[in-house]
N, C-alpha and C. Protein backbone atom coordinates (compact mmCIF):
# COMPACT_ATOMS: atom_id res chain seq x y z
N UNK A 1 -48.59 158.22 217.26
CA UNK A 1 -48.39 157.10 216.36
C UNK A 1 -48.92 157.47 214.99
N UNK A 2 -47.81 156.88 213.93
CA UNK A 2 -48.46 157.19 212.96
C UNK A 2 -49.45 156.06 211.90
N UNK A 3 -50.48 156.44 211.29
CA UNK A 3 -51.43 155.45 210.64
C UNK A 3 -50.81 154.29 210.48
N UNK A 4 -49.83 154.22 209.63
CA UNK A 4 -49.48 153.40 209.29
C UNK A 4 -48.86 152.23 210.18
N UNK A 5 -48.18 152.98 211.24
CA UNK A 5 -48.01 152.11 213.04
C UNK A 5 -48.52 151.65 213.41
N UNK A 6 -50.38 152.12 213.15
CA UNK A 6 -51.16 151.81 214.20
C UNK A 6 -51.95 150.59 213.32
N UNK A 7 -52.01 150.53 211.78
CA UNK A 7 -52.34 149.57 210.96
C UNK A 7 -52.02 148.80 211.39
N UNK A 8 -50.25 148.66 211.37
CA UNK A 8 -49.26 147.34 211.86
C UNK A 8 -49.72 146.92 212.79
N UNK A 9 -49.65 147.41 213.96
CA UNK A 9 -49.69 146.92 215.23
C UNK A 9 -51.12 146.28 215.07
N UNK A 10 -52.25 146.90 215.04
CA UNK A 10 -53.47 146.49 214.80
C UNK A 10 -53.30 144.93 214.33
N UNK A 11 -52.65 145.01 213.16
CA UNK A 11 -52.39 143.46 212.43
C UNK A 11 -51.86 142.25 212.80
N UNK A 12 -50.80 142.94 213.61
CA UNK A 12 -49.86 141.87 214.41
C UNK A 12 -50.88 141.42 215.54
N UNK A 13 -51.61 142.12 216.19
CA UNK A 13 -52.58 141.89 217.38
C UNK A 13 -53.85 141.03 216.55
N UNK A 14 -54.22 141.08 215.40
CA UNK A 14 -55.09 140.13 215.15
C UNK A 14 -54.26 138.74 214.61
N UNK A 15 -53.47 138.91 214.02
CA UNK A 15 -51.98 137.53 213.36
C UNK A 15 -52.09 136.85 214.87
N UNK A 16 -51.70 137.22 215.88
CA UNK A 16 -51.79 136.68 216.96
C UNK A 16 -52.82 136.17 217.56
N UNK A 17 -54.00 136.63 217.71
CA UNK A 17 -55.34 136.38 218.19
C UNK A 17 -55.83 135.09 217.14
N UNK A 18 -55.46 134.98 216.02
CA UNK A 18 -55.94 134.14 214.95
C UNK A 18 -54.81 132.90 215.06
N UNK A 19 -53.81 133.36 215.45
CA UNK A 19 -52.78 132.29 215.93
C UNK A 19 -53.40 131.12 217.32
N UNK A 20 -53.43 132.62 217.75
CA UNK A 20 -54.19 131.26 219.41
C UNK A 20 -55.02 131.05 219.34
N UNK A 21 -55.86 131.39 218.54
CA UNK A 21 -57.14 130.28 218.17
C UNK A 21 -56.83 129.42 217.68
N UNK A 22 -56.73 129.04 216.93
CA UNK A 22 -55.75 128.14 215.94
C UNK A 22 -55.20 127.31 216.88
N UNK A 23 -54.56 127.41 217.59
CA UNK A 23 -53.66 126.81 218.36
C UNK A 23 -54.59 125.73 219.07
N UNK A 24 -55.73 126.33 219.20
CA UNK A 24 -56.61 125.82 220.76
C UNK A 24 -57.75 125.29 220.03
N UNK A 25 -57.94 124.91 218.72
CA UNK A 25 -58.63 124.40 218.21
C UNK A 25 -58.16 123.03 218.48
N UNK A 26 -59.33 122.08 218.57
CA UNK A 26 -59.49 120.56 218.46
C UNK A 26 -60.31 120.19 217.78
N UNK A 27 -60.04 119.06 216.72
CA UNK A 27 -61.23 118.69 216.41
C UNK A 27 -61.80 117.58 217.77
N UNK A 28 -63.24 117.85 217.18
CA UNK A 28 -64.40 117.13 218.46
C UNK A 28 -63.69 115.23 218.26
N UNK A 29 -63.95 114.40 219.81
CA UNK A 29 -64.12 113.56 218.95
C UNK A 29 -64.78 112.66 218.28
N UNK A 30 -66.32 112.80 217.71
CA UNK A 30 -67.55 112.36 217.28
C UNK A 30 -66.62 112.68 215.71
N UNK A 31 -66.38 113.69 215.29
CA UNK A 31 -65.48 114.24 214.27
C UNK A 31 -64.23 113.25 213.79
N UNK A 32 -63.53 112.88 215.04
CA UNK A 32 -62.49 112.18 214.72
C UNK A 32 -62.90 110.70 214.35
N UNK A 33 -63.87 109.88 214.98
CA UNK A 33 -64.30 108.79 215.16
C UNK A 33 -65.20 108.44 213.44
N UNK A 34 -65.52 109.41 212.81
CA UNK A 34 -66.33 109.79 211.82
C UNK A 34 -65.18 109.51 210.69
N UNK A 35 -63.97 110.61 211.06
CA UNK A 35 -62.71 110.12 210.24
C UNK A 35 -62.34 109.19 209.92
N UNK A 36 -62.48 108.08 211.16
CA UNK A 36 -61.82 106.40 211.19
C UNK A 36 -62.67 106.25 210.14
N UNK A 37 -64.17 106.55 210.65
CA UNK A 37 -64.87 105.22 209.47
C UNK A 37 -63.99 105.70 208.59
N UNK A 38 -64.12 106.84 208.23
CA UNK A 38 -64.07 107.02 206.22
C UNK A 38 -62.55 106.13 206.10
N UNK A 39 -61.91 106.22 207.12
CA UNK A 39 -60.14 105.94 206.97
C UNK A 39 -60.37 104.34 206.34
N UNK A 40 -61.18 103.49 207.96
CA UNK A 40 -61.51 102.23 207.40
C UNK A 40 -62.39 101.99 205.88
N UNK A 41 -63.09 103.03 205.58
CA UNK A 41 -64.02 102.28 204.19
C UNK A 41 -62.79 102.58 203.25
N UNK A 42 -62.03 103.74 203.00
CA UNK A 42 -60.79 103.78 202.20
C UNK A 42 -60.42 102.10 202.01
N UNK A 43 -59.65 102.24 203.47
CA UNK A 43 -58.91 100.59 203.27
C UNK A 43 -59.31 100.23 202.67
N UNK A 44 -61.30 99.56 202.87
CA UNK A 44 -61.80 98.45 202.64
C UNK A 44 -61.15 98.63 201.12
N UNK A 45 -61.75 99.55 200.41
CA UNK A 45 -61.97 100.02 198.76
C UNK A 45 -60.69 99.53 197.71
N UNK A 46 -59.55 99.94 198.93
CA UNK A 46 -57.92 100.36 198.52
C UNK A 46 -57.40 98.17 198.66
N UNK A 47 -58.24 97.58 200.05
CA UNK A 47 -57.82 96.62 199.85
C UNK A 47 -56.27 96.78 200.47
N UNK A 48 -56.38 98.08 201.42
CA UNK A 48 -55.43 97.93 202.41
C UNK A 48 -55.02 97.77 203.70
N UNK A 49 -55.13 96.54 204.13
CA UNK A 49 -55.19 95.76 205.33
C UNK A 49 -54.37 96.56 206.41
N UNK A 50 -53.46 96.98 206.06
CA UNK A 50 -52.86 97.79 207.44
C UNK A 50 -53.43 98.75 207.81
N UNK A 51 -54.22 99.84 206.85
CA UNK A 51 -54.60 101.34 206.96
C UNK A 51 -55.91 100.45 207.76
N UNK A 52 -56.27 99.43 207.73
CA UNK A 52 -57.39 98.87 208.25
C UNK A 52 -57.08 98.64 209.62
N UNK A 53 -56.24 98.14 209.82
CA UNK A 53 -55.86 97.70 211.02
C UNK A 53 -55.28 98.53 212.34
N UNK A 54 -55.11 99.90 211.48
CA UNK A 54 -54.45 101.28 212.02
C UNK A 54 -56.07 101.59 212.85
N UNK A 55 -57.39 101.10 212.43
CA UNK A 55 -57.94 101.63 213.26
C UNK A 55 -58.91 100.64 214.18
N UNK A 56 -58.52 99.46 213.76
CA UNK A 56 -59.19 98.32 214.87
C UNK A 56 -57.94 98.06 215.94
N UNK A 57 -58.63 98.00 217.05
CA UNK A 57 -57.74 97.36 218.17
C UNK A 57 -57.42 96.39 218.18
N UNK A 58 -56.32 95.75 218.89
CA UNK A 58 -55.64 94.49 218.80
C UNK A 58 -56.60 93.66 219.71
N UNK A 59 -57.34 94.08 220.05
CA UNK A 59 -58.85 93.06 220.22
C UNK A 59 -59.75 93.27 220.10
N UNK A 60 -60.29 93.44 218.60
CA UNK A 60 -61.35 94.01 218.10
C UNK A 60 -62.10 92.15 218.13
N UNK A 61 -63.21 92.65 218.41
CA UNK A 61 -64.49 91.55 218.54
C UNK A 61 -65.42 92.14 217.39
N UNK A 62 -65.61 91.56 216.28
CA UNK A 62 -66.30 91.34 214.99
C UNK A 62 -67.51 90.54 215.35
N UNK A 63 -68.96 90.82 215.27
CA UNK A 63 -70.48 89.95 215.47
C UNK A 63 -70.08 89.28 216.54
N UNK A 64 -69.66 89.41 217.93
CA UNK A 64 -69.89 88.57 218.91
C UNK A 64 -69.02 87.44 219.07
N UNK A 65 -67.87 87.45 218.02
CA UNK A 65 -66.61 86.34 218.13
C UNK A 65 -66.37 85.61 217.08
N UNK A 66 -67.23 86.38 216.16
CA UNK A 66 -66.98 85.42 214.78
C UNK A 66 -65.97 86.04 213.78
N UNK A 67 -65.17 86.97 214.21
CA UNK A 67 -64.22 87.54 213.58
C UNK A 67 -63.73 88.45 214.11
N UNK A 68 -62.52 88.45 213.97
CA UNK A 68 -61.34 89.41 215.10
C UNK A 68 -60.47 90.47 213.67
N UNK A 69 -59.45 91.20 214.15
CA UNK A 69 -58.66 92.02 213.79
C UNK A 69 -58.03 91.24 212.64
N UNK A 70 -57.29 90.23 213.23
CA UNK A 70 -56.53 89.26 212.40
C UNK A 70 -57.41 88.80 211.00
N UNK A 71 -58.27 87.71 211.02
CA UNK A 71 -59.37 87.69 210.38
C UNK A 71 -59.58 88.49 209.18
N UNK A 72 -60.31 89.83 209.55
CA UNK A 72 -60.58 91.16 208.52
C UNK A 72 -59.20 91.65 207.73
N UNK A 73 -58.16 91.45 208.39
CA UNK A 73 -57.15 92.23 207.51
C UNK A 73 -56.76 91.25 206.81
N UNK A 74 -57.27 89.76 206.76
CA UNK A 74 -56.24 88.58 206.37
C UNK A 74 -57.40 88.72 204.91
N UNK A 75 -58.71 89.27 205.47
CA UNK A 75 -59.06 89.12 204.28
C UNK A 75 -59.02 90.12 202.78
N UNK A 76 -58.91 91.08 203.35
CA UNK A 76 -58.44 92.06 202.93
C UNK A 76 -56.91 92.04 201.93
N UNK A 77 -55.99 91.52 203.06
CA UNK A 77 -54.79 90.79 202.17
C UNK A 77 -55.02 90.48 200.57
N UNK A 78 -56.00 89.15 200.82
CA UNK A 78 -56.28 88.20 200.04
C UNK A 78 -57.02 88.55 198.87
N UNK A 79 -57.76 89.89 199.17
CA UNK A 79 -58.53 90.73 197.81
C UNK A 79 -57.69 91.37 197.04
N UNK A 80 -56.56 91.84 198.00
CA UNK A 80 -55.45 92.15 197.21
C UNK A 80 -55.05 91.68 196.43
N UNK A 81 -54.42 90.40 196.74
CA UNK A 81 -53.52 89.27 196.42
C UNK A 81 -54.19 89.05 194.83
N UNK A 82 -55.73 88.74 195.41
CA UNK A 82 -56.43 87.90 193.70
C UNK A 82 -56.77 89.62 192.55
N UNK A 83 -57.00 90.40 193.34
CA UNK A 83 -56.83 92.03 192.19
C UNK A 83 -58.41 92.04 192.70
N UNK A 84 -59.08 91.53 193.72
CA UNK A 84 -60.63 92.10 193.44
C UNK A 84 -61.07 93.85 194.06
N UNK A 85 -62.29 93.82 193.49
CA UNK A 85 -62.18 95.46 194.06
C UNK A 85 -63.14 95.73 194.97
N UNK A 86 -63.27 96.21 195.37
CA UNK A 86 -64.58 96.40 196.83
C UNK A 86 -64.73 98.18 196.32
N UNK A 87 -66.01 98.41 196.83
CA UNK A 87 -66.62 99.41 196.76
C UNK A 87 -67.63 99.72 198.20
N UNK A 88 -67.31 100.33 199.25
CA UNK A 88 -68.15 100.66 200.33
C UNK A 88 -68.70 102.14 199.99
N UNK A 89 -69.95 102.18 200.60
CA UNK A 89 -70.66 103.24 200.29
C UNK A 89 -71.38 103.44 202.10
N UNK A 90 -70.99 104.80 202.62
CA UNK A 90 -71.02 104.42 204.41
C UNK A 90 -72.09 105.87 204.00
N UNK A 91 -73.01 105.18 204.82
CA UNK A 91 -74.58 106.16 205.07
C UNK A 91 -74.41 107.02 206.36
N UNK A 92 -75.12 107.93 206.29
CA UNK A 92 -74.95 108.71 207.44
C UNK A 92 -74.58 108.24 208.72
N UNK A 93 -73.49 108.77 209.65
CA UNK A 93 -73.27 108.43 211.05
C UNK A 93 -73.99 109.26 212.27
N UNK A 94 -74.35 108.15 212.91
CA UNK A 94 -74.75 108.97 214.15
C UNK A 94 -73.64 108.12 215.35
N UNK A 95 -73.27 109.32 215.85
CA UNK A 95 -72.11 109.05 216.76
C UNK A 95 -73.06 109.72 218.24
N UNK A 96 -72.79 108.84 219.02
CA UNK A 96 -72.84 109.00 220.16
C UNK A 96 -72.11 108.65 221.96
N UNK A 97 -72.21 109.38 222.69
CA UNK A 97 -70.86 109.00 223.91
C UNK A 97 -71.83 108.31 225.08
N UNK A 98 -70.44 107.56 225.48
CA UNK A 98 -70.82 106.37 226.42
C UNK A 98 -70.32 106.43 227.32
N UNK A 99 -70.46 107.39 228.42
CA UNK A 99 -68.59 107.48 229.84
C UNK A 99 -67.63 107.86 228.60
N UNK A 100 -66.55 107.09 228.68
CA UNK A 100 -65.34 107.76 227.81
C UNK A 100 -65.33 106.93 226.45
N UNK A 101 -66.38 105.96 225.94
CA UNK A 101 -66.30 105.52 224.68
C UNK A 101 -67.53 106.45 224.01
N UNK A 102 -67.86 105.70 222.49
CA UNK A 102 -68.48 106.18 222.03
C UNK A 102 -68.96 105.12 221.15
N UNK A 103 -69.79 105.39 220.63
CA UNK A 103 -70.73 104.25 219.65
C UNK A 103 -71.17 104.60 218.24
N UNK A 104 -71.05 104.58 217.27
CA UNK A 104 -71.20 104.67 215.95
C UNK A 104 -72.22 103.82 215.29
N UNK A 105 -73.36 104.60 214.47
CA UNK A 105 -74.42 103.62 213.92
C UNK A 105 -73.98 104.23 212.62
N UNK A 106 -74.14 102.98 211.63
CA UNK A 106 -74.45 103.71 210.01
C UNK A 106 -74.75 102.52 209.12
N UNK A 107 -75.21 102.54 207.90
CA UNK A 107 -75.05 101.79 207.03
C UNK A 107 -74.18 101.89 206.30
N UNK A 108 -73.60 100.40 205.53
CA UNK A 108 -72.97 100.48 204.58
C UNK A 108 -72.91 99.82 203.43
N UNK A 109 -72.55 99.88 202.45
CA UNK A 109 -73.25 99.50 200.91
C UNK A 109 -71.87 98.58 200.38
N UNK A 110 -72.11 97.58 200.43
CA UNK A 110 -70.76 97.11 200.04
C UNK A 110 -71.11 96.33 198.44
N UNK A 111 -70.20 96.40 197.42
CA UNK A 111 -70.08 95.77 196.09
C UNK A 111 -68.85 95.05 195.80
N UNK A 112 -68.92 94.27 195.17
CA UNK A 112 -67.51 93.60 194.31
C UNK A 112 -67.42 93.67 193.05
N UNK A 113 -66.34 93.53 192.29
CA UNK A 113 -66.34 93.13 191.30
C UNK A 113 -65.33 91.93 190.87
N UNK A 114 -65.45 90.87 191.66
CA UNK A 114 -64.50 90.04 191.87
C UNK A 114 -65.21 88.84 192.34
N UNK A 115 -64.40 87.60 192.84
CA UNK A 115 -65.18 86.30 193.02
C UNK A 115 -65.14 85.82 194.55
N UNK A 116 -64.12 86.90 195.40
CA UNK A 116 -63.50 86.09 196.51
C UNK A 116 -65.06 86.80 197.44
N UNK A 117 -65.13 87.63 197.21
CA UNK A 117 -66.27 88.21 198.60
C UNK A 117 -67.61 88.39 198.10
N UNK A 118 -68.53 87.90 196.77
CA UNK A 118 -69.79 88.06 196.43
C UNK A 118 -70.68 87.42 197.42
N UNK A 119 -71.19 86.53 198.40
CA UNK A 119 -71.73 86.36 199.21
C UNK A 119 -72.03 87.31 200.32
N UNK A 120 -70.81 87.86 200.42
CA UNK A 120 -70.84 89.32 201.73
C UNK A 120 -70.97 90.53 201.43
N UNK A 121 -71.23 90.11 199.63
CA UNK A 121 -71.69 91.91 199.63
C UNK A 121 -73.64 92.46 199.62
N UNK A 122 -73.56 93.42 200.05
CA UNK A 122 -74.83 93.84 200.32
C UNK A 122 -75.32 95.20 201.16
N UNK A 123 -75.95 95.36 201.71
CA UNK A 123 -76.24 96.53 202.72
C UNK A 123 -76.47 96.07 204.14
N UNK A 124 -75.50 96.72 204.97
CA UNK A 124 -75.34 96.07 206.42
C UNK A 124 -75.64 97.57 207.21
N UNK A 125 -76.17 96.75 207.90
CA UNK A 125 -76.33 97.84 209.43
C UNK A 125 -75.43 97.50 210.45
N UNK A 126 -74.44 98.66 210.43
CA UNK A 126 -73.35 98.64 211.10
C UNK A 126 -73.25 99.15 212.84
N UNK A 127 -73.18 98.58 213.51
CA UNK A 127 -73.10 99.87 215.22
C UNK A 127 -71.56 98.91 215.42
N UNK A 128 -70.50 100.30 216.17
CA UNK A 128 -69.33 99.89 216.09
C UNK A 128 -68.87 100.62 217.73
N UNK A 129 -68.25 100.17 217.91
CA UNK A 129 -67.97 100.93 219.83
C UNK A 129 -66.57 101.49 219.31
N UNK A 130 -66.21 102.57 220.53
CA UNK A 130 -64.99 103.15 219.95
C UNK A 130 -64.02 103.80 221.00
N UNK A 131 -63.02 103.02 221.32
CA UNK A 131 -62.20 103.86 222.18
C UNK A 131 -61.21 104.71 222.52
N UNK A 132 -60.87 105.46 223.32
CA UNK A 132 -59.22 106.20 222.83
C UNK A 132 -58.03 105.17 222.70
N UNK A 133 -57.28 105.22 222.41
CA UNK A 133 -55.79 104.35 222.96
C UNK A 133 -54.61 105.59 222.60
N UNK A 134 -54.22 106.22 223.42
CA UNK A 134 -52.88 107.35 222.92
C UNK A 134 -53.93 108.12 222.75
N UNK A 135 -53.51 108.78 221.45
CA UNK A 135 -54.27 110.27 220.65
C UNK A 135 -55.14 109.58 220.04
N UNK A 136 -55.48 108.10 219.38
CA UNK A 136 -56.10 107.67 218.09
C UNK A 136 -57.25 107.04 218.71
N UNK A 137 -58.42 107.21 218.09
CA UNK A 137 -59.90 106.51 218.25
C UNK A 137 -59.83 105.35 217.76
N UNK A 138 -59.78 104.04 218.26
CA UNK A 138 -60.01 102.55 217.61
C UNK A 138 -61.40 102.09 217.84
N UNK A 139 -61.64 100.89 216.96
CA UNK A 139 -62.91 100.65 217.13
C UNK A 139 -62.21 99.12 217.67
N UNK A 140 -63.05 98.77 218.77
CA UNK A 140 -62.64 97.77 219.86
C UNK A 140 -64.03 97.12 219.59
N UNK A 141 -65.45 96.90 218.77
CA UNK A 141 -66.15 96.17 218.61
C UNK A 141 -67.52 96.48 217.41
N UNK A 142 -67.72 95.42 216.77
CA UNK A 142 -68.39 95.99 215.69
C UNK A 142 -69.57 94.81 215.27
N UNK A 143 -70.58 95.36 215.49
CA UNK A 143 -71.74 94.42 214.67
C UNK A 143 -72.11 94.71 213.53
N UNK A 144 -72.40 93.98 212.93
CA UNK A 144 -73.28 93.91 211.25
C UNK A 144 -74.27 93.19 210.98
N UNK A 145 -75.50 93.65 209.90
CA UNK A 145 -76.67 92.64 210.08
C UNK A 145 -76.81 92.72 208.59
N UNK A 146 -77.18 92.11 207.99
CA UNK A 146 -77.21 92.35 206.67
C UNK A 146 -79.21 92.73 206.26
């Protein structure tokens, strides 16, 4: 064989080896669940109720029954609607597994600059539960304390 054969081949055998790794990579899902938040604080910020809703379940339980799925995105809508702006600021996560859920602690820093949500803004201590449904991590329950 000549050098230059054995370069190639050499190359193609690592192109490949770097391929199936690649391939067989997952992200973790403490990683993925970490994603939602940021996905959900986007929404909150963006004031986009669906990208919100893309990651609560269709029976998400908000503080123990005082607010559901419906609820949060309606309000969300409505920040839209009047132009206000939200600003979340999400503090470190600690993610941890439960059997096949998982549980999420963090803080979060919420601001307005608007009239519809100044009572609810502040710094909350967030723990949020989290389950699979399909491929996607939802959060199926969420407390806040201010």
């Amino acid at each position: 064989m000549t050098k230059r054969f054995r370069i190639a081949l050499f190359s193609l055998v690592l192109l490949a080896l770097a391929g199936a790794l690649a391939g067989c990579h997952r992200t973790p899902d403490e990683e993925r669940i970490r994603q939602a938040i940021a996905v959900a604080s986007k929404a909150a910020e963006q004031a986009d109720a669906s990208a919100l809703a893309d990651v609560l379940s269709d029976d998400f339980d908000g503080n123990g029954g005082q607010t559901d799925k419906r609820e949060l995105t309606g309000l969300l809508r409505a920040a839209k609607f009047r132009g206000e702006t939200i600003h979340a600021l999400i503090g470190p996560i600690d993610v941890e597994q439960r059997g096949e859920r998982y549980v999420a602690k963090f803080s979060v820093t919420l601001t307005s600059g608007g009239k519809l949500l100044p009572a609810q803004m502040g710094v909350y201590q967030v723990e949020s539960g989290w389950r699979r449904e399909g491929k996607a991590w939802v959060c199926f329950t969420a407390t806040w304390l201010q």
